[in-house]
Structures are given as structure tokens and as C-alpha cells.
PDB file of N, CA and C in Angstrom:
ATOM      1  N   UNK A   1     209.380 240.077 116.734  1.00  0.00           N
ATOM      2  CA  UNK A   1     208.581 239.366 115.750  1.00  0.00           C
ATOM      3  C   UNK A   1     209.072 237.920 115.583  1.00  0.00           C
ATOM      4  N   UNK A   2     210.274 237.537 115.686  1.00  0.00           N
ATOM      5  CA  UNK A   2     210.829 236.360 115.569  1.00  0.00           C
ATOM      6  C   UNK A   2     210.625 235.414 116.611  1.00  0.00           C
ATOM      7  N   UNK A   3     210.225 236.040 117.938  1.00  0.00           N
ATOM      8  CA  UNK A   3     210.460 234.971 118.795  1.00  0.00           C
ATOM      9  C   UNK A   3     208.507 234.393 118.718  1.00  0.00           C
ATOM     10  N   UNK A   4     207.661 235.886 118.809  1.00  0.00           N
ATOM     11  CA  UNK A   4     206.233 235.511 117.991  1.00  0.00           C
ATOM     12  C   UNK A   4     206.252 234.186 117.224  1.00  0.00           C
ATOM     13  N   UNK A   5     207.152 234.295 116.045  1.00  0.00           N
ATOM     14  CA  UNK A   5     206.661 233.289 115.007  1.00  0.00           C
ATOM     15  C   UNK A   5     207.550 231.732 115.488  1.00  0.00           C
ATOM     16  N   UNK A   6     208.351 231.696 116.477  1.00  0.00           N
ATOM     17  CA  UNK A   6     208.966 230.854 116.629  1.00  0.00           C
ATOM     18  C   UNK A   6     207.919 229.861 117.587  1.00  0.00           C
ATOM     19  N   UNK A   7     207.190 230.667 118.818  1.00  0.00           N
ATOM     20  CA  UNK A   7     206.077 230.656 119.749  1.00  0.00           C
ATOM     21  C   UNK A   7     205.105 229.925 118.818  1.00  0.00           C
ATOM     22  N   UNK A   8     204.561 230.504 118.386  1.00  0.00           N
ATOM     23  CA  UNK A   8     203.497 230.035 117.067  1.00  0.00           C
ATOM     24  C   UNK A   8     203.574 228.631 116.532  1.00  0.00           C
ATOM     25  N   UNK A   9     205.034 228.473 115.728  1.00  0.00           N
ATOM     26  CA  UNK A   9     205.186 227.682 115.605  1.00  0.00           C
ATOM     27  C   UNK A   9     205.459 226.647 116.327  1.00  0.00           C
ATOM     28  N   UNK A  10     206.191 226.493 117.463  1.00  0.00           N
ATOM     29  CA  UNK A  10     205.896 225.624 118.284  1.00  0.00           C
ATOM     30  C   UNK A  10     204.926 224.943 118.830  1.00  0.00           C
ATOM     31  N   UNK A  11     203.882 225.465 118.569  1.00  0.00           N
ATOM     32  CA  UNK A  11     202.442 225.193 118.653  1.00  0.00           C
ATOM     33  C   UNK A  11     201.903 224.115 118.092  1.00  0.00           C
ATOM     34  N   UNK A  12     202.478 224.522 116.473  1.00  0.00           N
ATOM     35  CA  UNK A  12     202.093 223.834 115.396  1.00  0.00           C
ATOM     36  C   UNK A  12     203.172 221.946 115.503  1.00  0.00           C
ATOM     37  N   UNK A  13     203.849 222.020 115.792  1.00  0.00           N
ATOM     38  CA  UNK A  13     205.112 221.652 115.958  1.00  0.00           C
ATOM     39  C   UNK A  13     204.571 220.067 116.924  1.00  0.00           C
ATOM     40  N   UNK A  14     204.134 220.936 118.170  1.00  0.00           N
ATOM     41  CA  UNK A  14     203.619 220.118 119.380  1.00  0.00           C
ATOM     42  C   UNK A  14     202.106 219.381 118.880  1.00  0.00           C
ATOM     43  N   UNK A  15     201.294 220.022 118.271  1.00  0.00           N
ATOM     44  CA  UNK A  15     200.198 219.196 117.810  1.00  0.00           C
ATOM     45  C   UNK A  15     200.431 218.224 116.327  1.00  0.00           C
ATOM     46  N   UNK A  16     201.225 218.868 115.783  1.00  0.00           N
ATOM     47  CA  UNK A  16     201.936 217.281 114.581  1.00  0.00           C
ATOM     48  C   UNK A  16     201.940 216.419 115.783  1.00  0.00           C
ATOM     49  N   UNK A  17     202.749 216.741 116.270  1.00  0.00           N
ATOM     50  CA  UNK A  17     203.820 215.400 116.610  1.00  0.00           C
ATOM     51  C   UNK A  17     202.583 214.376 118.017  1.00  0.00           C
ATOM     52  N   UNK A  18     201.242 215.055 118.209  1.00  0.00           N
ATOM     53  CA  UNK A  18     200.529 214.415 119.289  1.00  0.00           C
ATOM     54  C   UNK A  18     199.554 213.862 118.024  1.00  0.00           C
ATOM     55  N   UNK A  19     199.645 213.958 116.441  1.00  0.00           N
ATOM     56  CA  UNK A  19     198.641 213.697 115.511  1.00  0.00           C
ATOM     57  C   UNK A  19     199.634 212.450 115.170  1.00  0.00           C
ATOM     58  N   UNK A  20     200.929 212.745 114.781  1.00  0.00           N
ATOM     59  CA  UNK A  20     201.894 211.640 114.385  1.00  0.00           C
ATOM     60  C   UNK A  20     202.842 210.707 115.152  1.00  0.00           C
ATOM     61  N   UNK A  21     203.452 211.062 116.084  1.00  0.00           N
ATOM     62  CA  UNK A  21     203.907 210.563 116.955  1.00  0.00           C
ATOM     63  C   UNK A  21     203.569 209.428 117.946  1.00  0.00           C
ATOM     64  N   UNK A  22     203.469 207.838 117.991  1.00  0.00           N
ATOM     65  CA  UNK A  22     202.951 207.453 119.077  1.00  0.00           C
ATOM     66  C   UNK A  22     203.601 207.601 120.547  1.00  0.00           C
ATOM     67  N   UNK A  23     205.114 207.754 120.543  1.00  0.00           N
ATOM     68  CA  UNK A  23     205.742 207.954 121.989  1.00  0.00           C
ATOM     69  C   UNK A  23     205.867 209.666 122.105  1.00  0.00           C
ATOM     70  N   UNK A  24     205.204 210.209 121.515  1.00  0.00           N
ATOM     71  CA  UNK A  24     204.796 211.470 122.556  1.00  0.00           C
ATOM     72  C   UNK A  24     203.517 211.546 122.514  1.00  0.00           C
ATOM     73  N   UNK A  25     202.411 210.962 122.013  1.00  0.00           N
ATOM     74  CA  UNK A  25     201.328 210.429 122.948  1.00  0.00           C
ATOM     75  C   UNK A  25     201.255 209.531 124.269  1.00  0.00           C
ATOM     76  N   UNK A  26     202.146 208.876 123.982  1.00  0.00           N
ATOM     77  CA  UNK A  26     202.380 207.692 125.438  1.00  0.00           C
ATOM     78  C   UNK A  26     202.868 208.918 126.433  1.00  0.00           C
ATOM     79  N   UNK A  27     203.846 209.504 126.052  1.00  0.00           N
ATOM     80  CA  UNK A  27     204.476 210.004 127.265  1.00  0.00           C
ATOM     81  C   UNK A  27     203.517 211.113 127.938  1.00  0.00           C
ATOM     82  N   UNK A  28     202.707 211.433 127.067  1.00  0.00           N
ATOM     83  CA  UNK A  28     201.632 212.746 127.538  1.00  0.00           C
ATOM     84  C   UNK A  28     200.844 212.400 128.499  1.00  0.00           C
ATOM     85  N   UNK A  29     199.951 210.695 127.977  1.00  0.00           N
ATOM     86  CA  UNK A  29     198.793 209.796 128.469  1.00  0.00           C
ATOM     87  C   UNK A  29     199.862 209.892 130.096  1.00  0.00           C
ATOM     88  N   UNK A  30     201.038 209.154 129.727  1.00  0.00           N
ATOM     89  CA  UNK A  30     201.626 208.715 131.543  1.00  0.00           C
ATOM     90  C   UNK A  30     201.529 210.465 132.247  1.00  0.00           C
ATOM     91  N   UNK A  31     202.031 211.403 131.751  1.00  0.00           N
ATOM     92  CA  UNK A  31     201.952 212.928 132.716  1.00  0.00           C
ATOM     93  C   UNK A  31     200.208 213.296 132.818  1.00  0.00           C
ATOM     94  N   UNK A  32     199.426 213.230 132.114  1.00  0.00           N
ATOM     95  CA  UNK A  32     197.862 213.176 132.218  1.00  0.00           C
ATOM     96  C   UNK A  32     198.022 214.789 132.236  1.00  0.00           C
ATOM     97  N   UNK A  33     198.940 215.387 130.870  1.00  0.00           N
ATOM     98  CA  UNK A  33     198.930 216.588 130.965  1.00  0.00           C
ATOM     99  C   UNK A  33     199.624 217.498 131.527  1.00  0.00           C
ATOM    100  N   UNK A  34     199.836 218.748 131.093  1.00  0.00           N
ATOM    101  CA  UNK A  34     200.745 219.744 131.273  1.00  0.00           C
ATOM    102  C   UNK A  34     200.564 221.235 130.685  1.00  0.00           C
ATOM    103  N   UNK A  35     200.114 222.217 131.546  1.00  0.00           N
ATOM    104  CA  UNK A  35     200.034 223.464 130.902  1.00  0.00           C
ATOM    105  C   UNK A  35     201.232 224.269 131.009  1.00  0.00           C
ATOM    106  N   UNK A  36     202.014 225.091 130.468  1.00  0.00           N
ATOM    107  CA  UNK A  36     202.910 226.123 130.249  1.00  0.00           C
ATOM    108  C   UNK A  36     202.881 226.961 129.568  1.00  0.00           C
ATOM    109  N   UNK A  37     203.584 227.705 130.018  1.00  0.00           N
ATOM    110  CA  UNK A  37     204.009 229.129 128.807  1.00  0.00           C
ATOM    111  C   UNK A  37     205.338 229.505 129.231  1.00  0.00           C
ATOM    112  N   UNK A  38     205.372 230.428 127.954  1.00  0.00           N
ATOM    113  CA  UNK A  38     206.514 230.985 127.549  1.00  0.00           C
ATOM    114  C   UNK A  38     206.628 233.075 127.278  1.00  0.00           C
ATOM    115  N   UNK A  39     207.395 233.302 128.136  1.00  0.00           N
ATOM    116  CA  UNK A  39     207.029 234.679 128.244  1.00  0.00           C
ATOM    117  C   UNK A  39     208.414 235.646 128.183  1.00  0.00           C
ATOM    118  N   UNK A  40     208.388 236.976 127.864  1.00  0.00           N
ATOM    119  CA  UNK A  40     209.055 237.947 128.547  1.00  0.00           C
ATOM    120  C   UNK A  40     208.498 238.683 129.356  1.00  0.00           C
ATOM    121  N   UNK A  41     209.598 238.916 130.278  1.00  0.00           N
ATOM    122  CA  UNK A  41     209.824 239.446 131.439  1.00  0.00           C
ATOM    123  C   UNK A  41     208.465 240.440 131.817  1.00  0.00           C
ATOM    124  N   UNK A  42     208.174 241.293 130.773  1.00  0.00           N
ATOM    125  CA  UNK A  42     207.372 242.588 130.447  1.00  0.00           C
ATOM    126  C   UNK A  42     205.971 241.904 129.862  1.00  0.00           C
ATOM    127  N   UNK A  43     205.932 240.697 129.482  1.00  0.00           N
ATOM    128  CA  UNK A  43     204.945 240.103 128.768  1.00  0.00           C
ATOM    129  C   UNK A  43     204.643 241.268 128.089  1.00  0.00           C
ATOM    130  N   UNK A  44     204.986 241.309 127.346  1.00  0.00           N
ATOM    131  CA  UNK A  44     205.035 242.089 125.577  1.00  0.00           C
ATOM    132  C   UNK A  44     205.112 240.808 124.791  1.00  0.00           C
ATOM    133  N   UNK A  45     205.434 239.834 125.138  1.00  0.00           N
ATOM    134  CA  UNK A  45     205.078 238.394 124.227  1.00  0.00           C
ATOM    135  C   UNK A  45     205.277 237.006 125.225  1.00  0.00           C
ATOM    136  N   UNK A  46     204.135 236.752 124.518  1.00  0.00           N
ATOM    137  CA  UNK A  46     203.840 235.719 125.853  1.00  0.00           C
ATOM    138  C   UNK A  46     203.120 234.692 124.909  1.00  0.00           C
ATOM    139  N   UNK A  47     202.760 233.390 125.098  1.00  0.00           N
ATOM    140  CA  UNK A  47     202.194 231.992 124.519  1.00  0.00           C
ATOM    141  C   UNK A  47     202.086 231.321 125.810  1.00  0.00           C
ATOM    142  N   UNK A  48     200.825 230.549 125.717  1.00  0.00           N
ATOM    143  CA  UNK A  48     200.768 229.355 126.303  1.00  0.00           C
ATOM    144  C   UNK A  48     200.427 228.337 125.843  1.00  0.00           C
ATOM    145  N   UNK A  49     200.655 226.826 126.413  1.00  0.00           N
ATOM    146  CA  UNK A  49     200.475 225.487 126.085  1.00  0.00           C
ATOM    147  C   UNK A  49     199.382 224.700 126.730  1.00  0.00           C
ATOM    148  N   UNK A  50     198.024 223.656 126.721  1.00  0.00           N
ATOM    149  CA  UNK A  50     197.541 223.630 127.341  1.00  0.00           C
ATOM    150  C   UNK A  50     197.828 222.465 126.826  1.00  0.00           C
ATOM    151  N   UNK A  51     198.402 221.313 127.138  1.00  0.00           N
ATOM    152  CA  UNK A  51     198.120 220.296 126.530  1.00  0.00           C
ATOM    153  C   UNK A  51     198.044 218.744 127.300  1.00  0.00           C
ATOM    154  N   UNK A  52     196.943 218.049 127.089  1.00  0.00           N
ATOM    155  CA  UNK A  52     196.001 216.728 127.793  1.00  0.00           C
ATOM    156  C   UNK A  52     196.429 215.946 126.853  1.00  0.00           C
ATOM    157  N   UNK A  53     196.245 214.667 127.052  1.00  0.00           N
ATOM    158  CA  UNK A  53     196.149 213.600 126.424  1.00  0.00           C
ATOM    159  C   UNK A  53     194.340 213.304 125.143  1.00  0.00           C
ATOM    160  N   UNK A  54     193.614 214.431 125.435  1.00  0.00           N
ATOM    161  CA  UNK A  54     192.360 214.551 124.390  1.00  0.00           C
ATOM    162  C   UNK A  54     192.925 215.609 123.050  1.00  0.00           C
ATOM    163  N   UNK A  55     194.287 216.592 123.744  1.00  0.00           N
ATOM    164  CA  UNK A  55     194.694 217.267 122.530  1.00  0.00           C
ATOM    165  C   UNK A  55     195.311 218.569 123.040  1.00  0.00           C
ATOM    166  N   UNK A  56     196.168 219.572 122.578  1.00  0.00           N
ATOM    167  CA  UNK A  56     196.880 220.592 122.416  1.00  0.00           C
ATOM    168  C   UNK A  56     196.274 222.082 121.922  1.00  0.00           C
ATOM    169  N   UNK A  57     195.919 222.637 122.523  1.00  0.00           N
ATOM    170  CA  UNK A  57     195.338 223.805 122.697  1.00  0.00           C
ATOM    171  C   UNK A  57     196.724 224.956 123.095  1.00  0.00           C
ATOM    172  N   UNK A  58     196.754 225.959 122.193  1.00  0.00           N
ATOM    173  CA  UNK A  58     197.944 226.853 121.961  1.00  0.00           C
ATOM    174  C   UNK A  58     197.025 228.556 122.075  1.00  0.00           C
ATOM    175  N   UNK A  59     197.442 229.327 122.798  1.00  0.00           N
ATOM    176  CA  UNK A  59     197.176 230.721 122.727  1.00  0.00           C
ATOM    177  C   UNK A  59     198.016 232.109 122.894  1.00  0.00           C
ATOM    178  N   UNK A  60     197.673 232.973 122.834  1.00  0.00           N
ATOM    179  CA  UNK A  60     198.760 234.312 122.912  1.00  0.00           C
ATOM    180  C   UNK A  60     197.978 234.419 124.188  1.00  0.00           C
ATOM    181  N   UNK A  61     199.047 235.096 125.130  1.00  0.00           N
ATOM    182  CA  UNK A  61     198.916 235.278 126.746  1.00  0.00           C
ATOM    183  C   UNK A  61     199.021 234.948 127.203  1.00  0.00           C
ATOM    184  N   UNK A  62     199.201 235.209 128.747  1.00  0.00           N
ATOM    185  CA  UNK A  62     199.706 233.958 129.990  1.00  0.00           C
ATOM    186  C   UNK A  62     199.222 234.157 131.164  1.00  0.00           C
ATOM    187  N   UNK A  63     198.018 233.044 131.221  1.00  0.00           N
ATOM    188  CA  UNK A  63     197.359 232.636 132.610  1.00  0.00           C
ATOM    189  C   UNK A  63     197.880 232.474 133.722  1.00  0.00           C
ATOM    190  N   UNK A  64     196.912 233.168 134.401  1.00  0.00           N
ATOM    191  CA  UNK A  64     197.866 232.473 136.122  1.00  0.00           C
ATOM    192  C   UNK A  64     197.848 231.185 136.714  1.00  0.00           C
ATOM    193  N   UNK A  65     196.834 230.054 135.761  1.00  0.00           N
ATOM    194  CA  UNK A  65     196.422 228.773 136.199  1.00  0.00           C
ATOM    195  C   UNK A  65     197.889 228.025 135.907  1.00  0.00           C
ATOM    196  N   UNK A  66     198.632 228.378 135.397  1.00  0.00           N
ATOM    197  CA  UNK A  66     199.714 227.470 134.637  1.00  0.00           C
ATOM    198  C   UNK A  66     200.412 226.917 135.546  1.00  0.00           C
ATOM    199  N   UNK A  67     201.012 225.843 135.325  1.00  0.00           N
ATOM    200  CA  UNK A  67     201.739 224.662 135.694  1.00  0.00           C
ATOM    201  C   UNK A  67     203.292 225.379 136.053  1.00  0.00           C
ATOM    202  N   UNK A  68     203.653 225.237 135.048  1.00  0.00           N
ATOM    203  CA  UNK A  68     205.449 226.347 134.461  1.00  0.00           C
ATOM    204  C   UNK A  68     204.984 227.411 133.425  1.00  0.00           C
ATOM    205  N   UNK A  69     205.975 228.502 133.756  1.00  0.00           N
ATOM    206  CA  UNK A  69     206.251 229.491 132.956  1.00  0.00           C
ATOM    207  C   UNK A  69     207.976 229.411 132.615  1.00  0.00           C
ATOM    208  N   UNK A  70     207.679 229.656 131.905  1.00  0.00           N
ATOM    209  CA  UNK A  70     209.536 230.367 131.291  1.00  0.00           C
ATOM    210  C   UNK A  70     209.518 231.614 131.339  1.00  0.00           C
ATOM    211  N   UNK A  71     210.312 232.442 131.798  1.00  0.00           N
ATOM    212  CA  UNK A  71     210.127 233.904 131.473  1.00  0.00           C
ATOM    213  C   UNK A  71     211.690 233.951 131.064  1.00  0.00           C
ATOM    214  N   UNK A  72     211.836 235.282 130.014  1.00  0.00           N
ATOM    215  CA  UNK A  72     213.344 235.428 129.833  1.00  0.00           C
ATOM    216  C   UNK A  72     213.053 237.193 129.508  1.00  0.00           C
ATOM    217  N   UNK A  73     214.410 237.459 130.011  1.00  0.00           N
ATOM    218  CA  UNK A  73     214.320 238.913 130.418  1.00  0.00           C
ATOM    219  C   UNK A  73     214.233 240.159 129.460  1.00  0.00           C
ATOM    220  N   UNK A  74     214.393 238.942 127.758  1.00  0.00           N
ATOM    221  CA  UNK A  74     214.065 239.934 126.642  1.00  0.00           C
ATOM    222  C   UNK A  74     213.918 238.926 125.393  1.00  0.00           C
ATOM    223  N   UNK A  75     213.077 239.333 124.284  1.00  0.00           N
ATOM    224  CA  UNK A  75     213.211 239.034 123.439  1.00  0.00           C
ATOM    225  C   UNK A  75     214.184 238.102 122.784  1.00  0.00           C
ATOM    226  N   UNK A  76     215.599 238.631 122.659  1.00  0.00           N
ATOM    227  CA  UNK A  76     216.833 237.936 122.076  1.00  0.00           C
ATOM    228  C   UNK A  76     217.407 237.154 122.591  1.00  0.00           C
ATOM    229  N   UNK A  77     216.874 237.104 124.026  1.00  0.00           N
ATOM    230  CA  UNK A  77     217.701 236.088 125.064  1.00  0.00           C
ATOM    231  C   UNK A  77     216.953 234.725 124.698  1.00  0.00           C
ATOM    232  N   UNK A  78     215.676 235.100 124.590  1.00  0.00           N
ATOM    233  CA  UNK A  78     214.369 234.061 124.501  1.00  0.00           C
ATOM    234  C   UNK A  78     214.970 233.080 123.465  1.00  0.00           C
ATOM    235  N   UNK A  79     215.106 233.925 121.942  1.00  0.00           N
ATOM    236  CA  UNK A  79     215.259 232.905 120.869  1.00  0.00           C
ATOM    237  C   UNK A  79     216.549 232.511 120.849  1.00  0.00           C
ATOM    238  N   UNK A  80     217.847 233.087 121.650  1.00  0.00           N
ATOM    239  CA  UNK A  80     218.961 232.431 121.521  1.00  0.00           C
ATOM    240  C   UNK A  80     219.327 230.921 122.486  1.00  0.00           C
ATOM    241  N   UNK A  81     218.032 230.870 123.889  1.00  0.00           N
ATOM    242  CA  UNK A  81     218.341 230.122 124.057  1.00  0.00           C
ATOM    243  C   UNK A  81     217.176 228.918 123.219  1.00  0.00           C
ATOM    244  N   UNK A  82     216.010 229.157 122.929  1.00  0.00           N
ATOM    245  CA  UNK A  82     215.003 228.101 122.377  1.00  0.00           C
ATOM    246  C   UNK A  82     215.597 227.739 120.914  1.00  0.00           C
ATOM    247  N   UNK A  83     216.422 228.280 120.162  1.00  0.00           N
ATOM    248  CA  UNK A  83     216.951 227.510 119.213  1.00  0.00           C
ATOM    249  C   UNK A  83     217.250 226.553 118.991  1.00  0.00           C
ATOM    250  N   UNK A  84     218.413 226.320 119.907  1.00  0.00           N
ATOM    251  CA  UNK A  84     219.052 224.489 120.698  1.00  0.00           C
ATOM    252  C   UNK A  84     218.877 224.391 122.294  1.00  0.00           C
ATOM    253  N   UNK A  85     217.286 224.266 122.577  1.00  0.00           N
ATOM    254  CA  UNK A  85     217.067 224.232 124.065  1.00  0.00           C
ATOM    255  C   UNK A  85     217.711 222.962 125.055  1.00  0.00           C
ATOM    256  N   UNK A  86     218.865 223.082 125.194  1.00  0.00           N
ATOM    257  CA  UNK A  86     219.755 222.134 125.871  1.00  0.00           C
ATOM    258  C   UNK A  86     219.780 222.626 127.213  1.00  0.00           C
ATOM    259  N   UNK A  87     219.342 221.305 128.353  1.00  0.00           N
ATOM    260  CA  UNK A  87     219.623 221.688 129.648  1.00  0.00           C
ATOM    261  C   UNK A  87     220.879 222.733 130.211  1.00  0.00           C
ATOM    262  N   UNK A  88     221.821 222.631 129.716  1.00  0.00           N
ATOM    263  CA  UNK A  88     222.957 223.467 129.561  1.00  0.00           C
ATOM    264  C   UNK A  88     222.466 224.837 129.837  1.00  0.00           C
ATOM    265  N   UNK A  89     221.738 225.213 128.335  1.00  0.00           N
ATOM    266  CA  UNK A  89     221.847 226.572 127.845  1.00  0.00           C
ATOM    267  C   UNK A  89     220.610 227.144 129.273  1.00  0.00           C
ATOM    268  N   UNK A  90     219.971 226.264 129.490  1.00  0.00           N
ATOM    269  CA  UNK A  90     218.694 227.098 130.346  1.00  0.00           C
ATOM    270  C   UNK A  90     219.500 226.717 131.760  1.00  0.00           C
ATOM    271  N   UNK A  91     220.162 226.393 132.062  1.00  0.00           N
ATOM    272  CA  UNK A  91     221.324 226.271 133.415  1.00  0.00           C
ATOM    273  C   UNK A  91     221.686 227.876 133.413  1.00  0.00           C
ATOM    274  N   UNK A  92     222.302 227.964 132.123  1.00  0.00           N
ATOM    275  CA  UNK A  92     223.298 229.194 131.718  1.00  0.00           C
ATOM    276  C   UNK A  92     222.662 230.228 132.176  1.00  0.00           C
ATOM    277  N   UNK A  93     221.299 230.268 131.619  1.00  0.00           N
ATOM    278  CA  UNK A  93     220.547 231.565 131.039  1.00  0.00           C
ATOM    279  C   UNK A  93     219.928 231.631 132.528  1.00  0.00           C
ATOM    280  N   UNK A  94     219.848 230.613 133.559  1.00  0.00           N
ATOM    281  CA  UNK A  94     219.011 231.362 134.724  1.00  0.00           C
ATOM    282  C   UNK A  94     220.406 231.516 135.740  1.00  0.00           C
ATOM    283  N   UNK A  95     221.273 231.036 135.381  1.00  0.00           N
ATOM    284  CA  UNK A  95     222.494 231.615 136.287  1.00  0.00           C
ATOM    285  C   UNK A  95     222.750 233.143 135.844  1.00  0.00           C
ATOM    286  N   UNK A  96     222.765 233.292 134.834  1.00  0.00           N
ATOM    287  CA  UNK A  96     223.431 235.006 134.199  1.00  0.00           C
ATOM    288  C   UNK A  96     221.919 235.817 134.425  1.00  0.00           C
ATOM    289  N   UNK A  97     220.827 234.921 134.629  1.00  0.00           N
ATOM    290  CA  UNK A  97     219.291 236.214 134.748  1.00  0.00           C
ATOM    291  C   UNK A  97     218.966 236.380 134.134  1.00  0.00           C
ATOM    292  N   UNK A  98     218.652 235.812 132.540  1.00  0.00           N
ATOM    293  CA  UNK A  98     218.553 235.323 131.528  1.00  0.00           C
ATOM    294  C   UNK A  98     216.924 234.876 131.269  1.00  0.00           C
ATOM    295  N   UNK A  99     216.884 234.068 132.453  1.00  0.00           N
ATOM    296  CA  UNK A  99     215.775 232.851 132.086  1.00  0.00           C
ATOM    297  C   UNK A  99     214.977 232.858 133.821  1.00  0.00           C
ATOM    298  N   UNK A 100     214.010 232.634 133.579  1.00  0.00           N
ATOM    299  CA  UNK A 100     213.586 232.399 135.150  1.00  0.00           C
ATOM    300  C   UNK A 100     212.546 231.463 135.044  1.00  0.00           C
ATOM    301  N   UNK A 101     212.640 230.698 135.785  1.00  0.00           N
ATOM    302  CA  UNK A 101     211.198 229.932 135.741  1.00  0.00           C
ATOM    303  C   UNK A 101     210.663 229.905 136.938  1.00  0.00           C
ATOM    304  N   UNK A 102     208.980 230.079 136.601  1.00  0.00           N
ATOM    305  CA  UNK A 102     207.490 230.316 137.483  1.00  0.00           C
ATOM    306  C   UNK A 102     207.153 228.950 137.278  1.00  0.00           C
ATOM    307  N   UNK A 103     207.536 227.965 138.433  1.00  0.00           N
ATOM    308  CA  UNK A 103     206.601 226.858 138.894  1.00  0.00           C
ATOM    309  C   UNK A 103     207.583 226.066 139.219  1.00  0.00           C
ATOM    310  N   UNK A 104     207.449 224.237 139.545  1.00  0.00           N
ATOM    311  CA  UNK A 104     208.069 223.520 139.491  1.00  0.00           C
ATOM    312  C   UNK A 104     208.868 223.293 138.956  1.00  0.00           C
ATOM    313  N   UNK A 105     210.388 222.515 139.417  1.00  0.00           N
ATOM    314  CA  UNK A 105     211.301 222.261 138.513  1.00  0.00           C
ATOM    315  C   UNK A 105     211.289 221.320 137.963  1.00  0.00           C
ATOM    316  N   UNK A 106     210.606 220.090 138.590  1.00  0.00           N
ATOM    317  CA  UNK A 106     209.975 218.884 138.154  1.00  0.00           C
ATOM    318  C   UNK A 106     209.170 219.071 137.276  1.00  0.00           C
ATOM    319  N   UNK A 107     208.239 220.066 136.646  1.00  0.00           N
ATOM    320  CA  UNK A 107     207.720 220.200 135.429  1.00  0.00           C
ATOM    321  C   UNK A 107     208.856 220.653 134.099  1.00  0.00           C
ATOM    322  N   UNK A 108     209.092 220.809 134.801  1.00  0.00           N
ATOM    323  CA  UNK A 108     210.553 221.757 133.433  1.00  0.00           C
ATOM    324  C   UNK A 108     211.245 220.428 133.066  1.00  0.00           C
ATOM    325  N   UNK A 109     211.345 219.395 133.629  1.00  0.00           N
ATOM    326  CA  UNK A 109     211.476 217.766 133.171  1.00  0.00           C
ATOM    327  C   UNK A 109     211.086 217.116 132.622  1.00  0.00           C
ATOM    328  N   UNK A 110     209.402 217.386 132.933  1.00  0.00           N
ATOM    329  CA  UNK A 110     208.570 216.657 132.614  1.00  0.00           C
ATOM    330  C   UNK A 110     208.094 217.473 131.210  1.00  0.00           C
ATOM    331  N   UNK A 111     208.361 218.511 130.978  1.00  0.00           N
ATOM    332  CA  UNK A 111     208.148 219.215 129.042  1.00  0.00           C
ATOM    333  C   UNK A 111     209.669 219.125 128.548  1.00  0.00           C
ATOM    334  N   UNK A 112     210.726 219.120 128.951  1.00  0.00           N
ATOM    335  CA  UNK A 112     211.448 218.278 128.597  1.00  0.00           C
ATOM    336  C   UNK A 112     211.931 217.263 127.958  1.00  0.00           C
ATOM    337  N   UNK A 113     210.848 215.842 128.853  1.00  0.00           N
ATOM    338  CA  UNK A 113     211.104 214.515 128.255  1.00  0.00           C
ATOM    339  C   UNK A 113     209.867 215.115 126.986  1.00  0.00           C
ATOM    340  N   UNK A 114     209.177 215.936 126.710  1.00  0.00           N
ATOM    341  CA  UNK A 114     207.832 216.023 125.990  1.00  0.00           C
ATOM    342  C   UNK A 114     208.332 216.105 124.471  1.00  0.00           C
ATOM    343  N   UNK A 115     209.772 217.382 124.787  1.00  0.00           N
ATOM    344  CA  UNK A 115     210.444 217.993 123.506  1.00  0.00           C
ATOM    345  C   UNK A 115     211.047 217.238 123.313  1.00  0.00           C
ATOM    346  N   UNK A 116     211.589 216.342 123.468  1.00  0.00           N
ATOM    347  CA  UNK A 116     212.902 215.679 122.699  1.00  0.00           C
ATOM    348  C   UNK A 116     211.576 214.459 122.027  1.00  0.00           C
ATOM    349  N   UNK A 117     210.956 214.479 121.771  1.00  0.00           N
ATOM    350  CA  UNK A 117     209.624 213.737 121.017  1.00  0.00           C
ATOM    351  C   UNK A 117     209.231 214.866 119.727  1.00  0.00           C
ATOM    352  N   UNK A 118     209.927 215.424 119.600  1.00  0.00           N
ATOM    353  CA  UNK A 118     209.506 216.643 118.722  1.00  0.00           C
ATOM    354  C   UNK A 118     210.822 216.460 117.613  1.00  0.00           C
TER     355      UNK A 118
END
């Protein structure tokens, strides 16, 4: 349930900051967009991100069109590392099997430079 409402909120989180923010609008306009999600392993909880430079579109489930996925191999792993998501901790978490990511690594950069605008 926690990592649900954390998902959720991130949602909310990412569209403030494209309503208030002008340098994470700039930085969105230069990527011309970025879809992701965020999942376990089992997708028993899953979110995705669809977000353009016209606006941020957030849902429960995870498409196969996506850009990056995050997957992490459970629940608790999920919110211990998205708490303080430091390059570090997601180093950590896909060395120990933790964390896996579905797509480019160059996108995992590019939502990256997105979050630290948050």
C-alpha cells in the first residue's frame, strides 16, 4: 500500500512542478518527452509516466510502449530505494538484484536530470 501511495503521489509531484517550475519545463521541451514506469517484478503494482512538453499524464499499469521501466523485485525494496533515489542506491539495488531496468540507460539520465527539478 505504501509504495501505491508513494507512485500516486509522484504523479502529483511531477505535474506541480511542470504547472510551477520553469526549468523542468525547459528541460522536458529540450527531451520532447519521456514515458516510464515503475513496477514490481510480479506487477502486482505498477504506474506509469507519460509525460510531453503539452503535459503529464499518470496511470496504474505498465505498457509495453514505454521508453524505461524500473522494476524492483518487491515491494520494500521499491520504497527503500525511491525514498532518497541517489545514483548510488539504484547502482546498489541492480548489483544485489534489487532493481532492474527495461530500456535505455540513457533514459534513466535523462528522468534523472527530470527529478532533481522536483
Amino acid at each position: 500500500m505504501k509504495l501505491r501511495l508513494m507512485l500516486w503521489l509522484l504523479g502529483l509531484l511531477l505535474k506541480r512542478a511542470q504547472r510551477r517550475k520553469p526549468a523542468f519545463r525547459q528541460a522536458l521541451d529540450e527531451m520532447r518527452g519521456l514515458d516510464w514506469g515503475i513496477a514490481t517484478e510480479d506487477l502486482s503494482i505498477a504506474r506509469h509516466y507519460r509525460m510531453s512538453p503539452r503535459g503529464i499524464e499518470t496511470a496504474s499499469g505498465l505498457p509495453v510502449d514505454l521508453d524505461l521501466e524500473l522494476r524492483f523485485s518487491d515491494p520494500d525494496s521499491a520504497v527503500q530505494v525511491l525514498r532518497k533515489p541517489t545514483q548510488r542506491r539504484f547502482l546498489d539495488g541492480m548489483m544485489s538484484g534489487k532493481v532492474r531496468l527495461v530500456g535505455d540507460s540513457k533514459d534513466l539520465t535523462r528522468l534523472q536530470t527530470l527529478l532533481r527539478h522536483l
